[in-house]
Protein backbone atom coordinates (compact mmCIF):
# COMPACT_ATOMS: atom_id res chain seq x y z
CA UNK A 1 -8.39 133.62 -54.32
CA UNK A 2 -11.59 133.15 -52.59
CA UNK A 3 -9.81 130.29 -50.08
CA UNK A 4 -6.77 132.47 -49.82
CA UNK A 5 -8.81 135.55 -48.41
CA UNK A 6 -11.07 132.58 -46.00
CA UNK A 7 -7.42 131.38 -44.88
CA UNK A 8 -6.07 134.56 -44.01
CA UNK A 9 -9.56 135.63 -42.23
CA UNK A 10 -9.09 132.12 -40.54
CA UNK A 11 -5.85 132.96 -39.16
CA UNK A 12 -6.63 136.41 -38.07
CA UNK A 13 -9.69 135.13 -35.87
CA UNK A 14 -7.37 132.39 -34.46
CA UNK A 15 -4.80 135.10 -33.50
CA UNK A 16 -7.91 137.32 -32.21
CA UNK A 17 -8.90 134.59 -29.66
CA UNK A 18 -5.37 133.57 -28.72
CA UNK A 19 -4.66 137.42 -27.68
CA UNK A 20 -8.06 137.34 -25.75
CA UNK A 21 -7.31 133.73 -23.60
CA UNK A 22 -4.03 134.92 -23.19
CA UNK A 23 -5.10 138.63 -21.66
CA UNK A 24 -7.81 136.92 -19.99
CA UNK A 25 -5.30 134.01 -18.45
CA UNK A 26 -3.29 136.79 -17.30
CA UNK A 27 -5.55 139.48 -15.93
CA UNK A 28 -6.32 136.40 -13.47
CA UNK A 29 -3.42 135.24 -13.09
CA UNK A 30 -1.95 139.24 -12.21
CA UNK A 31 -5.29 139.58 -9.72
CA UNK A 32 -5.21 136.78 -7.52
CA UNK A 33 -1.10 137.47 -6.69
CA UNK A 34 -1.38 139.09 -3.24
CA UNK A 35 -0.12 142.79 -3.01
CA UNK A 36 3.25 143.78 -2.21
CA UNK A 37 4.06 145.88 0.92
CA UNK A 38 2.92 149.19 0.54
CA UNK A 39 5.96 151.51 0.86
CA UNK A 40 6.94 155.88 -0.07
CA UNK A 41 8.01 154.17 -3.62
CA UNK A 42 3.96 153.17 -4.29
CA UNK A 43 1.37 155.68 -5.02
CA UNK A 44 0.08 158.52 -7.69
CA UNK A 45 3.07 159.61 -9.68
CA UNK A 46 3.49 162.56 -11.39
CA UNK A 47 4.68 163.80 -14.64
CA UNK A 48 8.71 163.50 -15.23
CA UNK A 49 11.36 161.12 -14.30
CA UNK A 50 14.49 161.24 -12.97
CA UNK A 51 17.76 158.73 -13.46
CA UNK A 52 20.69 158.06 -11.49
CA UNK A 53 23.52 155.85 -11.65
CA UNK A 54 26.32 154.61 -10.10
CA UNK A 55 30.34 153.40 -11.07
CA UNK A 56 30.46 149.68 -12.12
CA UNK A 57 31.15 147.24 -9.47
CA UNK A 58 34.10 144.34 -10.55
CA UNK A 59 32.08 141.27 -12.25
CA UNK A 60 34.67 139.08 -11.04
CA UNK A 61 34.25 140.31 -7.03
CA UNK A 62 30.76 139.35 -7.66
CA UNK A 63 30.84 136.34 -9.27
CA UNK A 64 33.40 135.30 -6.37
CA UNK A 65 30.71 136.14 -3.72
CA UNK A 66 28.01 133.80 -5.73
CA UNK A 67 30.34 131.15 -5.74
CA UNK A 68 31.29 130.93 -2.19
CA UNK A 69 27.23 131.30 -1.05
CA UNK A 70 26.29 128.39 -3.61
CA UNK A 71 24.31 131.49 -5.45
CA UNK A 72 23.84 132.96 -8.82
CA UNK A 73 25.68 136.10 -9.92
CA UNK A 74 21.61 137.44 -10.61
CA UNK A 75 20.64 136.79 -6.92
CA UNK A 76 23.84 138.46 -5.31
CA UNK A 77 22.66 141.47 -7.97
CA UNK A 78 19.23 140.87 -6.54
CA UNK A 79 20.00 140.84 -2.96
CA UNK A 80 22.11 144.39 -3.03
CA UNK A 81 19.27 145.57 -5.02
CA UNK A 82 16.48 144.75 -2.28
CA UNK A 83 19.22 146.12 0.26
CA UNK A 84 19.76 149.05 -0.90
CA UNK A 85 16.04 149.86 -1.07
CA UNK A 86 15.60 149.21 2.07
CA UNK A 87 18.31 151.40 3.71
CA UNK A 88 16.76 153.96 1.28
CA UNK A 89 13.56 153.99 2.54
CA UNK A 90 14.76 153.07 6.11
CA UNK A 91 16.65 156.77 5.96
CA UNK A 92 13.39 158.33 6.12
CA UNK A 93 12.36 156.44 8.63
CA UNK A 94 10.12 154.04 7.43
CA UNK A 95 9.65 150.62 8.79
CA UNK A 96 11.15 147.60 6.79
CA UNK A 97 11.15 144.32 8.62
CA UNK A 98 9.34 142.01 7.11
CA UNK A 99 8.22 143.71 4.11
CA UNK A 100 9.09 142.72 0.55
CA UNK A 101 8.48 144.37 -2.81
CA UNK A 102 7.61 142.77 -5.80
CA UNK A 103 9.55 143.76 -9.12
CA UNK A 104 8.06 142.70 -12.65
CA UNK A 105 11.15 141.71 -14.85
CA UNK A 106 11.28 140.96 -18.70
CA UNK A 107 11.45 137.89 -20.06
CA UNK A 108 12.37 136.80 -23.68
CA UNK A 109 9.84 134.92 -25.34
CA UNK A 110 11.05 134.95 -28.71
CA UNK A 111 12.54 131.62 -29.93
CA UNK A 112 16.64 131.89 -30.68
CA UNK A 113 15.52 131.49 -35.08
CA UNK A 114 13.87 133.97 -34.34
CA UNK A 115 15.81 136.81 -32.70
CA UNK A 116 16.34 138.86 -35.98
CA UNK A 117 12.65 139.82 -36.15
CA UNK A 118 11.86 143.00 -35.13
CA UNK A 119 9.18 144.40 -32.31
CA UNK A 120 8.65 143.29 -28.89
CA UNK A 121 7.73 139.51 -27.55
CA UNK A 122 8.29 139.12 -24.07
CA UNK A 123 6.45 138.24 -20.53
CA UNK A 124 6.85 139.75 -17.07
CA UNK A 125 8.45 137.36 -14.32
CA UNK A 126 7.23 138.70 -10.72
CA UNK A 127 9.78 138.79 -8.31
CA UNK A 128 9.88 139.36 -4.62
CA UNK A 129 12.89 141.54 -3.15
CA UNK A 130 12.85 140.54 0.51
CA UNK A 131 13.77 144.76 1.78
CA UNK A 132 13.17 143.87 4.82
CA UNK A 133 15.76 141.17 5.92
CA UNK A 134 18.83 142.94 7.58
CA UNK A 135 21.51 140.56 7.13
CA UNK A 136 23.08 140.40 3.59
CA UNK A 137 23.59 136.81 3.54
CA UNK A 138 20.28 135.84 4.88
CA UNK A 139 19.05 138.02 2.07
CA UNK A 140 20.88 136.41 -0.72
CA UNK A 141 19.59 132.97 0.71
CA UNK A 142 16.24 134.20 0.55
CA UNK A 143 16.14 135.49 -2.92
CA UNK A 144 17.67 132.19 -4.45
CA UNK A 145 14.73 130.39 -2.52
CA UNK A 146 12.38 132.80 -3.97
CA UNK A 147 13.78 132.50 -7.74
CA UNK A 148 13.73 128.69 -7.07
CA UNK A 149 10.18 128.64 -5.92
CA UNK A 150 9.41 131.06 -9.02
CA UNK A 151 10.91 128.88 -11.51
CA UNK A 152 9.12 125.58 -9.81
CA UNK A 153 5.57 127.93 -9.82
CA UNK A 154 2.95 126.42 -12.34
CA UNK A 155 2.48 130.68 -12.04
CA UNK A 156 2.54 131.44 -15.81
CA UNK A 157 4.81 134.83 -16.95
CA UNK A 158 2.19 137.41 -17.75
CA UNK A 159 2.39 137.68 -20.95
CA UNK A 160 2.64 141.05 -23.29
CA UNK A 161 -0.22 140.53 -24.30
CA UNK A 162 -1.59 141.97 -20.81
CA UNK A 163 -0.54 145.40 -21.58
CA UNK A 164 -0.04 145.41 -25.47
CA UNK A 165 -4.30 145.68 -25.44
CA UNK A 166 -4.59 148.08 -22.90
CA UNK A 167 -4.12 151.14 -25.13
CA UNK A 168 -6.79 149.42 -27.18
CA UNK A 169 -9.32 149.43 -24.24
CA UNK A 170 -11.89 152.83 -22.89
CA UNK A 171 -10.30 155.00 -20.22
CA UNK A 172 -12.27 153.11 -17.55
CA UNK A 173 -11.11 149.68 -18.16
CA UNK A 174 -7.39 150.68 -19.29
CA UNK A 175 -6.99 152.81 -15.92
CA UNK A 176 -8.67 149.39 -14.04
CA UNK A 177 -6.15 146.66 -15.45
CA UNK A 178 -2.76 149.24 -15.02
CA UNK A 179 -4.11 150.72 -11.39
CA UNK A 180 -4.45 146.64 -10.35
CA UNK A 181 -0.90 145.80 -12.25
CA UNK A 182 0.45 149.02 -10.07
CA UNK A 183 -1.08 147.87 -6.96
CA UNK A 184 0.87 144.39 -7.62
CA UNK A 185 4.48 145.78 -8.31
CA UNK A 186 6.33 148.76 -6.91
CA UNK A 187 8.71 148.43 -9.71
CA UNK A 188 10.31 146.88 -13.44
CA UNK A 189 13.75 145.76 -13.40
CA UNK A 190 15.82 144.12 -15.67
CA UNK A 191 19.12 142.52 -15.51
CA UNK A 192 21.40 142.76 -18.78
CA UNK A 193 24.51 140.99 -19.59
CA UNK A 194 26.80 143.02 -21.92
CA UNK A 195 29.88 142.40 -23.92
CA UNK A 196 32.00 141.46 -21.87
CA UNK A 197 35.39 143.36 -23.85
CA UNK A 198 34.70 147.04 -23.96
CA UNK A 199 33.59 147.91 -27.57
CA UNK A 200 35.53 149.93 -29.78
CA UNK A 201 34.10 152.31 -32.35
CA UNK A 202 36.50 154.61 -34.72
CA UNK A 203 39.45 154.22 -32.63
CA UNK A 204 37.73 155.13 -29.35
CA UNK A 205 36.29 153.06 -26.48
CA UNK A 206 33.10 152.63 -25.19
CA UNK A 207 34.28 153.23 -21.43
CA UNK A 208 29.74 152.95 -20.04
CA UNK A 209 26.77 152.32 -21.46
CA UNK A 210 23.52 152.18 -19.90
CA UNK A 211 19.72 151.81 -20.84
CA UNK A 212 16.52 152.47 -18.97
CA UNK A 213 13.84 150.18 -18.22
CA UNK A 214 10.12 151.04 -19.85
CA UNK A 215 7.56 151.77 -17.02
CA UNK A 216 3.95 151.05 -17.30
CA UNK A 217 0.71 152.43 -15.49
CA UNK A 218 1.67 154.26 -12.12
CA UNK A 219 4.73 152.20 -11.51
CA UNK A 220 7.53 154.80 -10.41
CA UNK A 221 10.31 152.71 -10.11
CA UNK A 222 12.91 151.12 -12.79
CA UNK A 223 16.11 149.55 -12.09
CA UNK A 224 18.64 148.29 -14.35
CA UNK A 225 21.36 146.14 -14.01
CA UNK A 226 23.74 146.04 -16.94
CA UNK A 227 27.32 144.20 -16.69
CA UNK A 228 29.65 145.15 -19.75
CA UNK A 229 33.67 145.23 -20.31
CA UNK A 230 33.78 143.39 -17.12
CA UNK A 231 32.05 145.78 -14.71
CA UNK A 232 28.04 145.48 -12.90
CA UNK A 233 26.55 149.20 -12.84
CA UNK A 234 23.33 149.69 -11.65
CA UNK A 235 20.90 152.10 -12.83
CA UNK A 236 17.50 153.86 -11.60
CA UNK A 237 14.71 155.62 -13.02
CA UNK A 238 12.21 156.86 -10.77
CA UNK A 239 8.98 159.26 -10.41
CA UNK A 240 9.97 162.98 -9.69
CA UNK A 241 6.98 162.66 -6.85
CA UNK A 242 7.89 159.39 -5.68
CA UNK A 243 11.23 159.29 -5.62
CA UNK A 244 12.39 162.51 -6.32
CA UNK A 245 16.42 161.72 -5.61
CA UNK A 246 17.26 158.47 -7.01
CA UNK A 247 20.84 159.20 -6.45
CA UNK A 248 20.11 158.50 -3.03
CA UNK A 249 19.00 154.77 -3.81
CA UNK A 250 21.76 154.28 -6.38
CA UNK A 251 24.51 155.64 -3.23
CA UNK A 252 23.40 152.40 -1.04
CA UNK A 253 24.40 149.84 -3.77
CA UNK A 254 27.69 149.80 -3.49
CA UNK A 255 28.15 149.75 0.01
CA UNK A 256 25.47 146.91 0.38
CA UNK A 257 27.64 144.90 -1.70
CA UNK A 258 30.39 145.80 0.56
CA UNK A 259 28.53 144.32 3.57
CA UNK A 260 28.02 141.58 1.30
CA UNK A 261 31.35 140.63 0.67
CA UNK A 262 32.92 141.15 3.93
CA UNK A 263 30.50 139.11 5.79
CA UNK A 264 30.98 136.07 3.18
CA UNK A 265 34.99 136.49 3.77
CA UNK A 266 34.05 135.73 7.45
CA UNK A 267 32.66 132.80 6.72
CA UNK A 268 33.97 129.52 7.70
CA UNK A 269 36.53 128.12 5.12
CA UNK A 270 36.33 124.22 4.02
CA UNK A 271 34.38 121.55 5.03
């Protein structure tokens, strides 16, 4: 019993010190990425939310676009996402060109045996969304080359770790690590494939279904991106304060992909 209770004491100290390389790896690695552009969508938030969303856009129609740029279906998705945030904050106004935003998105790191478990394992991917290129094209080309130089980064993912101890932290030192992860990110987003048949449940169909993305520190901004029964929809949660009409981001994504798809149908055929 006695090496039992040293084993188990063993283990808990080794999981101790793995939790505190792995906050400490990433509360470097999260302060020496530079800031994103500073933008209406960063800043103090306030105390509700607000969600929006739109009709679901044909998988298919996008999967055609990816094909004929050489692209993913995730950086068309991507690319109408960083467009239609910047024709959001452009209707206010607000200068664009050459800013980009970054957007933290979830990661699995759970191994496939074990996806039954319960509770949350997972890392945050940075991502830039170039708002400020005009052309939708250019845009998608400039996405893929900054997923490709993401997955090629020696970057690590910050790990959950990160935020899982901040609630175990004083008030000083919590506010410190979420005000420098909010000064890093103007939002989380998360893409989500679906089913891709429409479920069924007691004779009647499951026409939508969407989710909302968690939100952490004075981050104001959530987008989701959810593709079921063979449609994209596109979803936003944002800061009453920041953001206080989301519906007004969530109007620009369709016609984005629009411009999208009419300027690839322009493009030169063959060769």
């Amino acid at each position: 019993e006695p090496q039992k209770g040293l084993e188990k004491g063993l283990a808990g100290s080794l999981d101790l010190a793995r939790m505190a390389y792995q906050v400490v790896r990433d509360g470097a690695a999260l302060a020496l990425m530079p800031d994103d552009s500073p933008t209406r969508l960063k800043g103090t938030p306030g105390h509700s939310k607000r969600v929006a969303w739109c009709q679901p856009i044909p998988l298919e129609e996008v999967k055609a676009v990816g094909r004929a740029l050489n692209c993913s279906i995730n950086d068309v998705l991507l690319s109408c996402v960083a467009g239609a945030l910047g024709e959001y904050l452009k209707s206010f106004g607000d200068t664009v060109e050459g800013k980009e935003i970054r957007a933290m998105v979830p990661v699995n790191l759970r191994p496939m045996e074990e996806a039954y478990k319960l509770g949350n394992r997972f890392g945050l991917a940075p991502v830039m969304l170039p708002i400020g290129v005009e052309n939708p094209v250019e845009r998608v080309f400039e996405v893929r080359r900054h997923m490709s130089d993401m997955k090629g980064s020696l970057q690590p993912l910050l790990a959950f770790g990160l935020l899982a101890v901040a609630g175990l932290l004083v008030k000083p030192a919590q506010d410190a690590m979420l005000g420098l992860f909010s000064k890093k990110t103007t939002a989380v987003m998360t893409n989500v494939p679906g089913p891709r048949d429409k479920l069924k449940f007691c004779g009647a169909t499951l026409e939508q279904s969407l989710f909302w993305v968690p939100q952490s520190g004075t981050v104001g901004l959530g987008v989701s991106i959810l593709s079921y029964g063979g449609g994209v929809q596109f979803g936003v949660m944002s800061d009453s304060t920041l953001c206080p009409e989301p519906q007004k981001i969530i109007d620009k994504f369709e016609p984005e992909f629009a411009k999208l798809t009419l300027l690839t149908l322009m493009l030169p055929w063959g060769g």
